[in-house]
N, C-alpha and C. Protein backbone atom coordinates (compact mmCIF):
# COMPACT_ATOMS: atom_id res chain seq x y z
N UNK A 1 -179.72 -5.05 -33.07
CA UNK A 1 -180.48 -4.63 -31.90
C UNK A 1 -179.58 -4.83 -30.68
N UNK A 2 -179.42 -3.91 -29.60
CA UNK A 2 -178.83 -3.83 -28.63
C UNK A 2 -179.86 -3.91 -27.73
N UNK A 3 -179.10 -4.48 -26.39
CA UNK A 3 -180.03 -4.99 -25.46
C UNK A 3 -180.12 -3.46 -24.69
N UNK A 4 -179.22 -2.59 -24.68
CA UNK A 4 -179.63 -1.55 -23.90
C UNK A 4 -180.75 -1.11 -24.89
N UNK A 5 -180.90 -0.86 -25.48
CA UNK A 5 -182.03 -0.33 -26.61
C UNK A 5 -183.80 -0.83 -26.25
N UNK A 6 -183.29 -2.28 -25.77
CA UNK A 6 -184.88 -2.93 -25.37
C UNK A 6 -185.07 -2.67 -24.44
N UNK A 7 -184.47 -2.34 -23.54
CA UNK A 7 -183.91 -2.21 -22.00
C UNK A 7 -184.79 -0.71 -21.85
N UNK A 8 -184.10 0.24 -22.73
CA UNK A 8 -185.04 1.74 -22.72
C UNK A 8 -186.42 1.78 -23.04
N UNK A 9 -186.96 0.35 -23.70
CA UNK A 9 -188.45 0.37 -23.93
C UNK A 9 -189.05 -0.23 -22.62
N UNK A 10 -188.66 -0.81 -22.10
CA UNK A 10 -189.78 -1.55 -20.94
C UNK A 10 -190.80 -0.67 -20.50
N UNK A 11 -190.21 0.60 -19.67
CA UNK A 11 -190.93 1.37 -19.16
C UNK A 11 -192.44 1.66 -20.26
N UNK A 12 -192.49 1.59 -21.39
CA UNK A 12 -193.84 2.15 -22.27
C UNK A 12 -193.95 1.02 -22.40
N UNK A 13 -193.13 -0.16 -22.81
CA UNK A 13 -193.94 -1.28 -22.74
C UNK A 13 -195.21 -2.27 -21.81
N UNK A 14 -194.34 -1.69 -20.50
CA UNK A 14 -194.71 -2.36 -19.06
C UNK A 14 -196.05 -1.24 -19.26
N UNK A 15 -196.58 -0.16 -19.59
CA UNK A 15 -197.38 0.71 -19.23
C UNK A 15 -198.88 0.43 -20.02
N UNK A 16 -198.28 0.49 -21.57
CA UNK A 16 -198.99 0.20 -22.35
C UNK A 16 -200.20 -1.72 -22.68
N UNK A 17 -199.12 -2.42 -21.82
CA UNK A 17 -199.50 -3.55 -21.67
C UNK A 17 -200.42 -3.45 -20.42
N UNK A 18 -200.15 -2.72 -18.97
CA UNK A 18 -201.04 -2.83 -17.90
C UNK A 18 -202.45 -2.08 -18.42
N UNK A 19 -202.67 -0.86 -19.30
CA UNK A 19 -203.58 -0.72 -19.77
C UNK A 19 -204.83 -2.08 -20.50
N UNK A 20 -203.56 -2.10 -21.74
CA UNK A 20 -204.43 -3.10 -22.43
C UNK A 20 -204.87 -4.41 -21.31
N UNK A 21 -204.20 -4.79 -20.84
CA UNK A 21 -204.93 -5.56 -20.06
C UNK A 21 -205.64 -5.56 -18.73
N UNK A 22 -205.58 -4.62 -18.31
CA UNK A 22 -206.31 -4.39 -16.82
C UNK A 22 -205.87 -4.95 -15.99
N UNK A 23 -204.73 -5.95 -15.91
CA UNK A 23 -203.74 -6.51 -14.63
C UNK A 23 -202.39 -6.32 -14.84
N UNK A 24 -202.12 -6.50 -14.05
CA UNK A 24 -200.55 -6.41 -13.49
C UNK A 24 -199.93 -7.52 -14.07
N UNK A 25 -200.18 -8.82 -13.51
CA UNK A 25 -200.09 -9.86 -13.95
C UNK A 25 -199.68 -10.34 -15.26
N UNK A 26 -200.98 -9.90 -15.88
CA UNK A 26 -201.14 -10.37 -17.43
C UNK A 26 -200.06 -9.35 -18.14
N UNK A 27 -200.18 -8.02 -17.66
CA UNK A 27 -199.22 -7.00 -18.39
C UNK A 27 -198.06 -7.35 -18.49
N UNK A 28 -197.70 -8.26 -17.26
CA UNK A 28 -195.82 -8.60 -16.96
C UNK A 28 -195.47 -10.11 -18.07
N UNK A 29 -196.99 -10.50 -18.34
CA UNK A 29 -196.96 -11.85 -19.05
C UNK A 29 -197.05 -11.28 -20.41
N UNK A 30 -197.24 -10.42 -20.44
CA UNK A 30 -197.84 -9.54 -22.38
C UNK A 30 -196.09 -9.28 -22.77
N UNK A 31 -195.79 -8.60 -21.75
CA UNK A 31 -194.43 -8.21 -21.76
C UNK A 31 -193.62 -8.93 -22.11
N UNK A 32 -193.14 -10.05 -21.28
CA UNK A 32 -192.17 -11.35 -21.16
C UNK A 32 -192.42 -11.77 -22.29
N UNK A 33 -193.71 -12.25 -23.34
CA UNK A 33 -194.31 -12.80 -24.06
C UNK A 33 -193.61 -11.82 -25.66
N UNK A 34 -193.51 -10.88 -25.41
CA UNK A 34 -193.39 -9.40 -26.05
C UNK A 34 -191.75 -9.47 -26.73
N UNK A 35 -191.11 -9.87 -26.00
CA UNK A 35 -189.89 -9.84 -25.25
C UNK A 35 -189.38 -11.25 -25.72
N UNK A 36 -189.70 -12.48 -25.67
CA UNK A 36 -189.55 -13.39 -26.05
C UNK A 36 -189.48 -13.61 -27.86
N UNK A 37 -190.81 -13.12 -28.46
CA UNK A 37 -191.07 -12.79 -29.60
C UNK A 37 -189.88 -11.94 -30.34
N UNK A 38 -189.34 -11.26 -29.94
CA UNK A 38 -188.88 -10.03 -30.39
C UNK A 38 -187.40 -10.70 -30.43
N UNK A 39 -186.92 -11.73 -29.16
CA UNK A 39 -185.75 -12.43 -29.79
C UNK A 39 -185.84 -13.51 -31.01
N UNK A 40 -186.95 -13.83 -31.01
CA UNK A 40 -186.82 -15.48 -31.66
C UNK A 40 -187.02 -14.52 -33.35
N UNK A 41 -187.71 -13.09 -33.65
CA UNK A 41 -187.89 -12.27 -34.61
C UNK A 41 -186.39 -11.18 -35.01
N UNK A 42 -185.63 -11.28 -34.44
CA UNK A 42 -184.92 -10.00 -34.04
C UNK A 42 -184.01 -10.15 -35.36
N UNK A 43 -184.24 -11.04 -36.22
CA UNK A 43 -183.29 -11.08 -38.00
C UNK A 43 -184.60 -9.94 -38.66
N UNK A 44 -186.14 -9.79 -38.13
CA UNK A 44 -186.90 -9.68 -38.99
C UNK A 44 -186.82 -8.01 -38.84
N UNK A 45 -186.03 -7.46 -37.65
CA UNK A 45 -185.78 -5.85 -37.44
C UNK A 45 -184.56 -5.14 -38.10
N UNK A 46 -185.18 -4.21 -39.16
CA UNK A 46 -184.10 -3.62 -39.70
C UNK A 46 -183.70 -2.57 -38.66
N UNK A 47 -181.96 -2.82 -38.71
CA UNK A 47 -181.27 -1.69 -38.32
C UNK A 47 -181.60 -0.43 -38.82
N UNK A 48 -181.70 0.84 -38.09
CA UNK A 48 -182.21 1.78 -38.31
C UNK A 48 -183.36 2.38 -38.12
N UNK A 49 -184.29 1.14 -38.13
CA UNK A 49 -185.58 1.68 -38.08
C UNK A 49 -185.99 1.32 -36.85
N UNK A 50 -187.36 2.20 -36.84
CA UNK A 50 -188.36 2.18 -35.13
C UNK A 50 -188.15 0.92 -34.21
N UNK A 51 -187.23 0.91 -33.75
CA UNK A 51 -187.21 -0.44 -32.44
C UNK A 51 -188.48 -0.44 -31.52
N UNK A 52 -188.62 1.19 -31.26
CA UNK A 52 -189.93 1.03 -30.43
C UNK A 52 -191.22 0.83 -31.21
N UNK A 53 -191.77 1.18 -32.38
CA UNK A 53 -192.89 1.10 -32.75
C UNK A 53 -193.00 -0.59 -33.30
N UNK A 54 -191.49 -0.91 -33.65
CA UNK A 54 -191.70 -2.62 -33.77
C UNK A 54 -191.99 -3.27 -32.78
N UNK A 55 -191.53 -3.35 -31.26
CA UNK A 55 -191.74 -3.69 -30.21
C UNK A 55 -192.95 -3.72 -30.13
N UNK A 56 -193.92 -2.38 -29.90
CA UNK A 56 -195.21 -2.63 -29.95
C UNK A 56 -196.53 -3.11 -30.77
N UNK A 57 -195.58 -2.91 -31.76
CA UNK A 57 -196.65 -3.99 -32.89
C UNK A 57 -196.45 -5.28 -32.62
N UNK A 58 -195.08 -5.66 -31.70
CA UNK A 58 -195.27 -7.29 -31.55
C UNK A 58 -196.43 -7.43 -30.54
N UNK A 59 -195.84 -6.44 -29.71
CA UNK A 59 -197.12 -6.62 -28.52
C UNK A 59 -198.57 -6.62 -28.73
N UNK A 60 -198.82 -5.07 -29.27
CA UNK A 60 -199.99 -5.28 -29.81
C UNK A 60 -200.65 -6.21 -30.32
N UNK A 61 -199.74 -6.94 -31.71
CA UNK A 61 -200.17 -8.54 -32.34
C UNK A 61 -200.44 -9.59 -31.19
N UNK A 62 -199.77 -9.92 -30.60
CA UNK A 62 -199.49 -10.55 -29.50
C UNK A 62 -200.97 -10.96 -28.56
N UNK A 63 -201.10 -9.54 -28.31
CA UNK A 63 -202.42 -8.90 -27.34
C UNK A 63 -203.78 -9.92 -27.86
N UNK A 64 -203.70 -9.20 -29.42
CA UNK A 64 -204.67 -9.36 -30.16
C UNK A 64 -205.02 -10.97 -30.65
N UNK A 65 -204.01 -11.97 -30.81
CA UNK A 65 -203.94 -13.20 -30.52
C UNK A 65 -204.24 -14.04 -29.53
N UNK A 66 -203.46 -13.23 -28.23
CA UNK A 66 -203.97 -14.14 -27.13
C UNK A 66 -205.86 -13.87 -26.93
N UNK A 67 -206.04 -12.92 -27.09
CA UNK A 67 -207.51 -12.42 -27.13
C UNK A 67 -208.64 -13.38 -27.86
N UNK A 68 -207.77 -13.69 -29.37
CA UNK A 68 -208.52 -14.58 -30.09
C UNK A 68 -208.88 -15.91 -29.56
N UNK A 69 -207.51 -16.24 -28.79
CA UNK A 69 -207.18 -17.80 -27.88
C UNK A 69 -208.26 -17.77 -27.09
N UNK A 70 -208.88 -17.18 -26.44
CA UNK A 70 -209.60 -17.25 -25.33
C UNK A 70 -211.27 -17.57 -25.93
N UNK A 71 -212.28 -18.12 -24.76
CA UNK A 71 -213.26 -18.63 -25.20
C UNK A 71 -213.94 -17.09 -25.06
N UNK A 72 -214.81 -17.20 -26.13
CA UNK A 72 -215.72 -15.79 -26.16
C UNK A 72 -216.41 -16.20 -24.59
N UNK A 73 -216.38 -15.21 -24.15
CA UNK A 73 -217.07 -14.90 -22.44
C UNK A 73 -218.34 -13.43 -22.90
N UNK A 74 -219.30 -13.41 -22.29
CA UNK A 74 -220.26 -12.39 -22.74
C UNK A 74 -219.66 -11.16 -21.86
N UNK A 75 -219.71 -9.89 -22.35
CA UNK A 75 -218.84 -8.80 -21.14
C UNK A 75 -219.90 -8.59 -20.33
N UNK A 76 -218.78 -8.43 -19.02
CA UNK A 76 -219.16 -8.22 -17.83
C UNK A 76 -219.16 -6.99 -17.24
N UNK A 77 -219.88 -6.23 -16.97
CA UNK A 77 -220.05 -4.86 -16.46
C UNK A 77 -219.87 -4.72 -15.55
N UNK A 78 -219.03 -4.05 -15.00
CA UNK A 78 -218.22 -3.97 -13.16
C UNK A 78 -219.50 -3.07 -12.27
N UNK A 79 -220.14 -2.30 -13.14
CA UNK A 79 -221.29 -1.50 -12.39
C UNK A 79 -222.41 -2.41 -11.96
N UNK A 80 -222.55 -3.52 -12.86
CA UNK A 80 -223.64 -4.12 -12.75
C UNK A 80 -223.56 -5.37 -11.28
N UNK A 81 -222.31 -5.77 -11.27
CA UNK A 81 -222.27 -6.44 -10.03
C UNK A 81 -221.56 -5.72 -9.16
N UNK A 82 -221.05 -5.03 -8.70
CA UNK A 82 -220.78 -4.14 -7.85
C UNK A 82 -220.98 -4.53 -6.58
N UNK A 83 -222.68 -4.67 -6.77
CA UNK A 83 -223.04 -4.82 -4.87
C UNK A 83 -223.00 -6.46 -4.68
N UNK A 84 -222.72 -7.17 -5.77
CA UNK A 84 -222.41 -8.06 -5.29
C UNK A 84 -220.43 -8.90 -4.90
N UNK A 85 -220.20 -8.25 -4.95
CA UNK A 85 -218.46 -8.15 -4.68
C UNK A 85 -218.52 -7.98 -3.46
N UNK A 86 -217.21 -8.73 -2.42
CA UNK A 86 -217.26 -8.22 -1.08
C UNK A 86 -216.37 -7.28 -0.83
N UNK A 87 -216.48 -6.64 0.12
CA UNK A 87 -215.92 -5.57 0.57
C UNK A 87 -217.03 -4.26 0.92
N UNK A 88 -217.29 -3.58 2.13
CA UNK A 88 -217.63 -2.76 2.65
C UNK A 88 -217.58 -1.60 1.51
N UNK A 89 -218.65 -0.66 1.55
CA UNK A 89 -219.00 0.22 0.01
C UNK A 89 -218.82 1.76 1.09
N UNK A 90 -217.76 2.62 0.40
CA UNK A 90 -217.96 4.12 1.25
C UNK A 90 -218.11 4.79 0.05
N UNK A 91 -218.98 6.07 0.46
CA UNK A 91 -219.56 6.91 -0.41
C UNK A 91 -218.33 6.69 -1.80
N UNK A 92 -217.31 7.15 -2.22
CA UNK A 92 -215.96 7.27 -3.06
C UNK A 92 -215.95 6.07 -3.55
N UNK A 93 -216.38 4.64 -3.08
CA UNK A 93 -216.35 3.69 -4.28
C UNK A 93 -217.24 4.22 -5.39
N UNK A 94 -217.92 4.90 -5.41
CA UNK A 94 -218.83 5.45 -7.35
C UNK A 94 -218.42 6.05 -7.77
N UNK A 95 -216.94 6.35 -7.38
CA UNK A 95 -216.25 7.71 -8.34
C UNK A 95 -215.88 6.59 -9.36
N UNK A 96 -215.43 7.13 -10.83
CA UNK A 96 -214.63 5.77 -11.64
C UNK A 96 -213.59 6.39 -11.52
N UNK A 97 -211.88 5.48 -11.31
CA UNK A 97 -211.05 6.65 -11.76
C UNK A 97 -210.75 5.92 -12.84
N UNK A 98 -209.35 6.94 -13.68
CA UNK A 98 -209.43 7.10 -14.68
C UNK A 98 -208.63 5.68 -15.28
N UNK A 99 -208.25 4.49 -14.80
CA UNK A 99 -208.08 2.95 -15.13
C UNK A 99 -208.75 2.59 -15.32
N UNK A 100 -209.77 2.44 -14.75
CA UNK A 100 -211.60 2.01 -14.41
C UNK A 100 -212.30 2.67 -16.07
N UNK A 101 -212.39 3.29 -16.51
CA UNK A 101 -212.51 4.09 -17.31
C UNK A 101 -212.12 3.84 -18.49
N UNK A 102 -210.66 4.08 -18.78
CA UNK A 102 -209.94 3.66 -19.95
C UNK A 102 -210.26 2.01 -20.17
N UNK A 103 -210.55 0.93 -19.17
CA UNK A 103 -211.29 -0.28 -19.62
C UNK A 103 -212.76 -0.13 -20.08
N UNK A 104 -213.16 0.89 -20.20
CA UNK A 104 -214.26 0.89 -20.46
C UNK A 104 -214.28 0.97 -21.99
N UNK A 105 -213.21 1.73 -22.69
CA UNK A 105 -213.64 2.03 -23.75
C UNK A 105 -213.40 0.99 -24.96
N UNK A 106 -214.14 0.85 -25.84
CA UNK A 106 -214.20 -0.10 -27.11
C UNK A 106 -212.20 0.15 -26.97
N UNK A 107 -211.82 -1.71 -27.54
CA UNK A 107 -210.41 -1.96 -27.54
C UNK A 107 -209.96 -1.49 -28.72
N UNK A 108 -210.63 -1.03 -29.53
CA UNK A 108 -209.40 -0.23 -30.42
C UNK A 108 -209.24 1.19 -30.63
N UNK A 109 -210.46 1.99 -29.83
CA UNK A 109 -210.15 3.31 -29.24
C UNK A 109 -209.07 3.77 -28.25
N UNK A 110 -209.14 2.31 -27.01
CA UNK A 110 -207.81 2.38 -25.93
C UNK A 110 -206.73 2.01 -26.93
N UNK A 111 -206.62 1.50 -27.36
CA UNK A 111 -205.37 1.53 -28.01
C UNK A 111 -204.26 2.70 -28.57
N UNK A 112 -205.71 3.19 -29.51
CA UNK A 112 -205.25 4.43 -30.12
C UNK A 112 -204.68 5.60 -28.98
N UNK A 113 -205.44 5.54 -27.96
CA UNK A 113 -205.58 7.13 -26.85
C UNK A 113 -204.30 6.45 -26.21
N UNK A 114 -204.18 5.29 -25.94
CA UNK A 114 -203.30 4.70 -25.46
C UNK A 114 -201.76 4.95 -25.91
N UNK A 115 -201.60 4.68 -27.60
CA UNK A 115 -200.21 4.95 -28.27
C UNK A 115 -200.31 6.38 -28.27
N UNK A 116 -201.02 7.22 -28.56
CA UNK A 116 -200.80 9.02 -29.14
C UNK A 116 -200.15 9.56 -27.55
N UNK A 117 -201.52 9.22 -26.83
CA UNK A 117 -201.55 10.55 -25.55
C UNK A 117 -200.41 9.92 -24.53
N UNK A 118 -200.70 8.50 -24.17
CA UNK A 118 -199.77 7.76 -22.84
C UNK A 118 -198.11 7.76 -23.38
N UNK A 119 -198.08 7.01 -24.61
CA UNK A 119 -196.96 6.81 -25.33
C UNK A 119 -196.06 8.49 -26.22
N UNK A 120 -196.68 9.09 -26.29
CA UNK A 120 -196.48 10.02 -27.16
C UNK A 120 -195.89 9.92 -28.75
N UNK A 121 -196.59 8.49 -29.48
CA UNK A 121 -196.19 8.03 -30.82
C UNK A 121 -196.97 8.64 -31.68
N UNK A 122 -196.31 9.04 -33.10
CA UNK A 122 -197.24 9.77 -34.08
C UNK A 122 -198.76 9.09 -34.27
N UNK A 123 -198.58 9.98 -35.09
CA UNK A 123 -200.50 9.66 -35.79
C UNK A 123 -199.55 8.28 -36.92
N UNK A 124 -198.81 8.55 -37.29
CA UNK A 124 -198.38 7.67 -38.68
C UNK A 124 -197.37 6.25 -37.95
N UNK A 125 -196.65 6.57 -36.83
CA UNK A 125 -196.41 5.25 -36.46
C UNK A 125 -197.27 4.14 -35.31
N UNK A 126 -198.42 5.46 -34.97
CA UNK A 126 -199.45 4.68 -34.31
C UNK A 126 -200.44 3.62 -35.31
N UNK A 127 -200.45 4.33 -36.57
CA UNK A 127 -200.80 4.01 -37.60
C UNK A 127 -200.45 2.19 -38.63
N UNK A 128 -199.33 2.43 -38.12
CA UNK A 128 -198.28 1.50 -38.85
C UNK A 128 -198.34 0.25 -37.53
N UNK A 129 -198.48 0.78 -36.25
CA UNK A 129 -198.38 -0.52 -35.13
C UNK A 129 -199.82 -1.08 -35.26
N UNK A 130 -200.52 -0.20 -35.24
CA UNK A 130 -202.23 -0.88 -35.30
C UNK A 130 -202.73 -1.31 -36.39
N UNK A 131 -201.87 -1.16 -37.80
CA UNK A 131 -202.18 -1.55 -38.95
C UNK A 131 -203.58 -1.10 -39.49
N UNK A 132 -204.18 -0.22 -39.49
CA UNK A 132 -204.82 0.99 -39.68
C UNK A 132 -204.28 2.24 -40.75
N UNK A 133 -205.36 2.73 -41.46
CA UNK A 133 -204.62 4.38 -41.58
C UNK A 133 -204.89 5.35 -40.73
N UNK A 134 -204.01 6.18 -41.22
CA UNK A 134 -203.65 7.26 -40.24
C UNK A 134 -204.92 7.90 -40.04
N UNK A 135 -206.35 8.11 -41.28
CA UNK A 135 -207.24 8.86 -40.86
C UNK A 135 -208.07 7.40 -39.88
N UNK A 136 -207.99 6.72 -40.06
CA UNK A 136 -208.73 5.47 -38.58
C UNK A 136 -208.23 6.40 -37.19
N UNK A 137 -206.27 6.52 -37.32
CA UNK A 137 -206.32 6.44 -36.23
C UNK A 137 -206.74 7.94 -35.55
N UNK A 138 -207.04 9.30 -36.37
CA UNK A 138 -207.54 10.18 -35.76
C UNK A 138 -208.77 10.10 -35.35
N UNK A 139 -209.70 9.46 -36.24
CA UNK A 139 -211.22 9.08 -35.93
C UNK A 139 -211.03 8.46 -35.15
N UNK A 140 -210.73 7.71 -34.46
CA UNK A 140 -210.93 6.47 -33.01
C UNK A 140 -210.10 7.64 -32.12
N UNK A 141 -208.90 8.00 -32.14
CA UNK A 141 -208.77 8.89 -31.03
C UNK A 141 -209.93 10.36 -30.68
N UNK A 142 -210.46 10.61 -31.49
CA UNK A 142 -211.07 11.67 -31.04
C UNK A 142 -212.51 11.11 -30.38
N UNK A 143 -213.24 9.63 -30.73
CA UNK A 143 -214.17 9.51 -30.01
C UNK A 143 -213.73 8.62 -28.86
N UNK A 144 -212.48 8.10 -29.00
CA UNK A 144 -212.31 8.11 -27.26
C UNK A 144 -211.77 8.79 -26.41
N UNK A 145 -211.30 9.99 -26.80
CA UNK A 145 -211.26 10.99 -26.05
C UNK A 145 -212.82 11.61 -25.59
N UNK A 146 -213.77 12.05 -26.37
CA UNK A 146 -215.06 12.05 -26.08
C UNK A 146 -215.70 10.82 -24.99
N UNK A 147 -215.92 9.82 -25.47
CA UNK A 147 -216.01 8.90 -24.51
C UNK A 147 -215.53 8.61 -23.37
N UNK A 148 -214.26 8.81 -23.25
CA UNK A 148 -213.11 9.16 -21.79
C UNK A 148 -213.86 10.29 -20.82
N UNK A 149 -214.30 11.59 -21.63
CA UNK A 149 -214.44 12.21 -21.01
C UNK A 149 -215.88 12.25 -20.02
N UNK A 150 -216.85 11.75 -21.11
CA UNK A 150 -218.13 11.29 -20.67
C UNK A 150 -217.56 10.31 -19.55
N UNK A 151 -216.80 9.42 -19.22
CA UNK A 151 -216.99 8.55 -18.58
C UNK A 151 -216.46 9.16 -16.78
N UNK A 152 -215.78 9.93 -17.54
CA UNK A 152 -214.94 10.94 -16.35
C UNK A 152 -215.55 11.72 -15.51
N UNK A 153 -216.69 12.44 -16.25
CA UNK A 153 -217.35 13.63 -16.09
C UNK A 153 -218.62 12.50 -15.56
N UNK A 154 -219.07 11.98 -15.33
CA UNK A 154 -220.20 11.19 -14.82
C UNK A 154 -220.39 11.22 -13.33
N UNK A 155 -221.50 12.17 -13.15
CA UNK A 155 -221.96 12.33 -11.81
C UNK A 155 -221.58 10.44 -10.65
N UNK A 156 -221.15 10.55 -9.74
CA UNK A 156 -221.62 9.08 -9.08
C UNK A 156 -222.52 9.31 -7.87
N UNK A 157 -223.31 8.28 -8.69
CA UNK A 157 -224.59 8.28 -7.52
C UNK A 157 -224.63 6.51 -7.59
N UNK A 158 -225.91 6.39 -6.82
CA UNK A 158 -226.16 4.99 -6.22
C UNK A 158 -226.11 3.94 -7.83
N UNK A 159 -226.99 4.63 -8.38
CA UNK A 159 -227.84 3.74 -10.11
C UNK A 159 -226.79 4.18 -11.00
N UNK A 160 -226.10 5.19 -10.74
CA UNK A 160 -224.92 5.50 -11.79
C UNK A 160 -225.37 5.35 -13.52
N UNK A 161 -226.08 6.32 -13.44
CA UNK A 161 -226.66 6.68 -15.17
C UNK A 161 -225.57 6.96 -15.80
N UNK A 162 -225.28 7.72 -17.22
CA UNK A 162 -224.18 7.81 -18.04
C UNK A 162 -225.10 9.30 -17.86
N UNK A 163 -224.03 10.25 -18.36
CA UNK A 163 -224.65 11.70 -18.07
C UNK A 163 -225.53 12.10 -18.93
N UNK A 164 -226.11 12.92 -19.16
CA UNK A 164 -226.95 13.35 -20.84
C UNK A 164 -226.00 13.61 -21.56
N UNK A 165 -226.22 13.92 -22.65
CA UNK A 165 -225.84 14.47 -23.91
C UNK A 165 -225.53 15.79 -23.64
N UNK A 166 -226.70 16.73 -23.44
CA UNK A 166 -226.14 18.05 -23.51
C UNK A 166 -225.07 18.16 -21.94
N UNK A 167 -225.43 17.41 -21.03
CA UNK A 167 -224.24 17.22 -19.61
C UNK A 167 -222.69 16.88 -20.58
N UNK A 168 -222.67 16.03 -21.11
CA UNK A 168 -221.06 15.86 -21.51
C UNK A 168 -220.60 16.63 -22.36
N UNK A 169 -221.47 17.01 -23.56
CA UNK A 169 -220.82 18.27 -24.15
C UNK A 169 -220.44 19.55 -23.51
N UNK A 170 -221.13 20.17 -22.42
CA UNK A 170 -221.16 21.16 -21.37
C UNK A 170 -219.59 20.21 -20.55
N UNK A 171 -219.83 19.35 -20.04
CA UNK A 171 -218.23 19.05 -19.29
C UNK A 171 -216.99 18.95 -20.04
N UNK A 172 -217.72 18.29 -21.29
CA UNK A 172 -216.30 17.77 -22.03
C UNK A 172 -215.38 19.20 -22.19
N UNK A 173 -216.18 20.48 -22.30
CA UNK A 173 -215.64 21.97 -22.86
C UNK A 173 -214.77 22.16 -21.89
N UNK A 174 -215.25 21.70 -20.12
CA UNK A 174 -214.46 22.47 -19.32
C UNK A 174 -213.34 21.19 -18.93
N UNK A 175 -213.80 20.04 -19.17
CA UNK A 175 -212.38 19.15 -18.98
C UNK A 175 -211.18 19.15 -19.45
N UNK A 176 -210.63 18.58 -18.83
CA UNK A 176 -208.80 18.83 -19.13
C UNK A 176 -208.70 17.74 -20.15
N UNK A 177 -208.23 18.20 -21.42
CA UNK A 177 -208.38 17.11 -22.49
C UNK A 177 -206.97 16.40 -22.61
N UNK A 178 -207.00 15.20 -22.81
CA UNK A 178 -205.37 14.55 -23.91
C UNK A 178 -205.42 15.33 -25.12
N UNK A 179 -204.12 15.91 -24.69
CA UNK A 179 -204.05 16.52 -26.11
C UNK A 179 -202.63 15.69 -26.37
N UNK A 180 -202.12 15.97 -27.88
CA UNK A 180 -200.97 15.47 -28.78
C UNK A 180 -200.14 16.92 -28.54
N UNK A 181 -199.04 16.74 -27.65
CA UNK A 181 -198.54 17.42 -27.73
C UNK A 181 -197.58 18.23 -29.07
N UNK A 182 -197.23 17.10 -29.76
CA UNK A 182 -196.46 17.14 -31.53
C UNK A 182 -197.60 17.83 -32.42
């Protein structure tokens, strides 16, 4: 392993980590953490093969560990306290954008939409980092792409409902989808 080689991953690393975790912070700590691993492992990487899809399976593992470490907390819904957060509210705080959003969705759907569409990694080495098969990982990408879009397409108003059924199928048609470009 060459250090210019790890050097060319940061950028998807640094990206894929601010997702999974929703901070900056933690992403630069997922990273370093990522990064650390990957030297004290680096006898366990065969020459030749995926540097990047190993990288992110450390991370990913990684993710998924520190996650375990932590005390179960009940989830917290950002809609639901909202008005209680400070800061002055203008009409455009009820838009979600699309960060806001991608935390929304079940963590092993972001993952998936996360490696295919953000990363541009196969169906089979997205497969191999999430330790999944390959038909998991099309089933979880296609309902969080659905779900993405519902969350996208959601009118904002004051009570902020989730749209109907026949509303997201009608939007999802005219939204701009992630597609796999490969």
């Amino acid at each position: 392993m060459n250090r210019s080689q790890v050097i060319e991953q940061l950028p998807g690393l640094r990206r894929y980590a601010r997702v999974l975790t929703g901070d900056a912070w933690a992403a630069d700590d997922l990273v370093q953490d990522t990064l650390e691993r990957a030297c004290s492992k680096w006898l366990l990487w065969r020459t030749g093969s995926n540097l990047r899809a190993w990288l992110f399976t450390l991370m990913h593992n990684l993710y998924l560990n520190q996650r375990r470490a932590l005390p179960a907390l009940a989830p917290l819904d950002i809609d639901e306290v909202q008005d209680l957060l400070p800061g002055a509210r203008a009409p455009s705080d009820d838009a979600l954008d699309l960060e806001r959003c991608l935390q929304r969705l079940p963590a092993d759907q972001r993952a998936v939409l996360l490696l295919v569409a953000m990363e541009d990694m196969s169906y089979e080495d997205t497969a191999r980092i999430l330790g999944i098969p390959v038909g998991t990982v099309m089933s979880r990408l296609s309902r969080a792409r659905m779900r993405l879009r519902a969350l996208m397409d959601r009118e904002p108003t004051q009570g902020s409902a989730p749209a109907t059924q026949a509303g997201s199928v009608a939007a999802a048609s005219t939204a701009p989808a992630l597609r796999r470009l490969k």
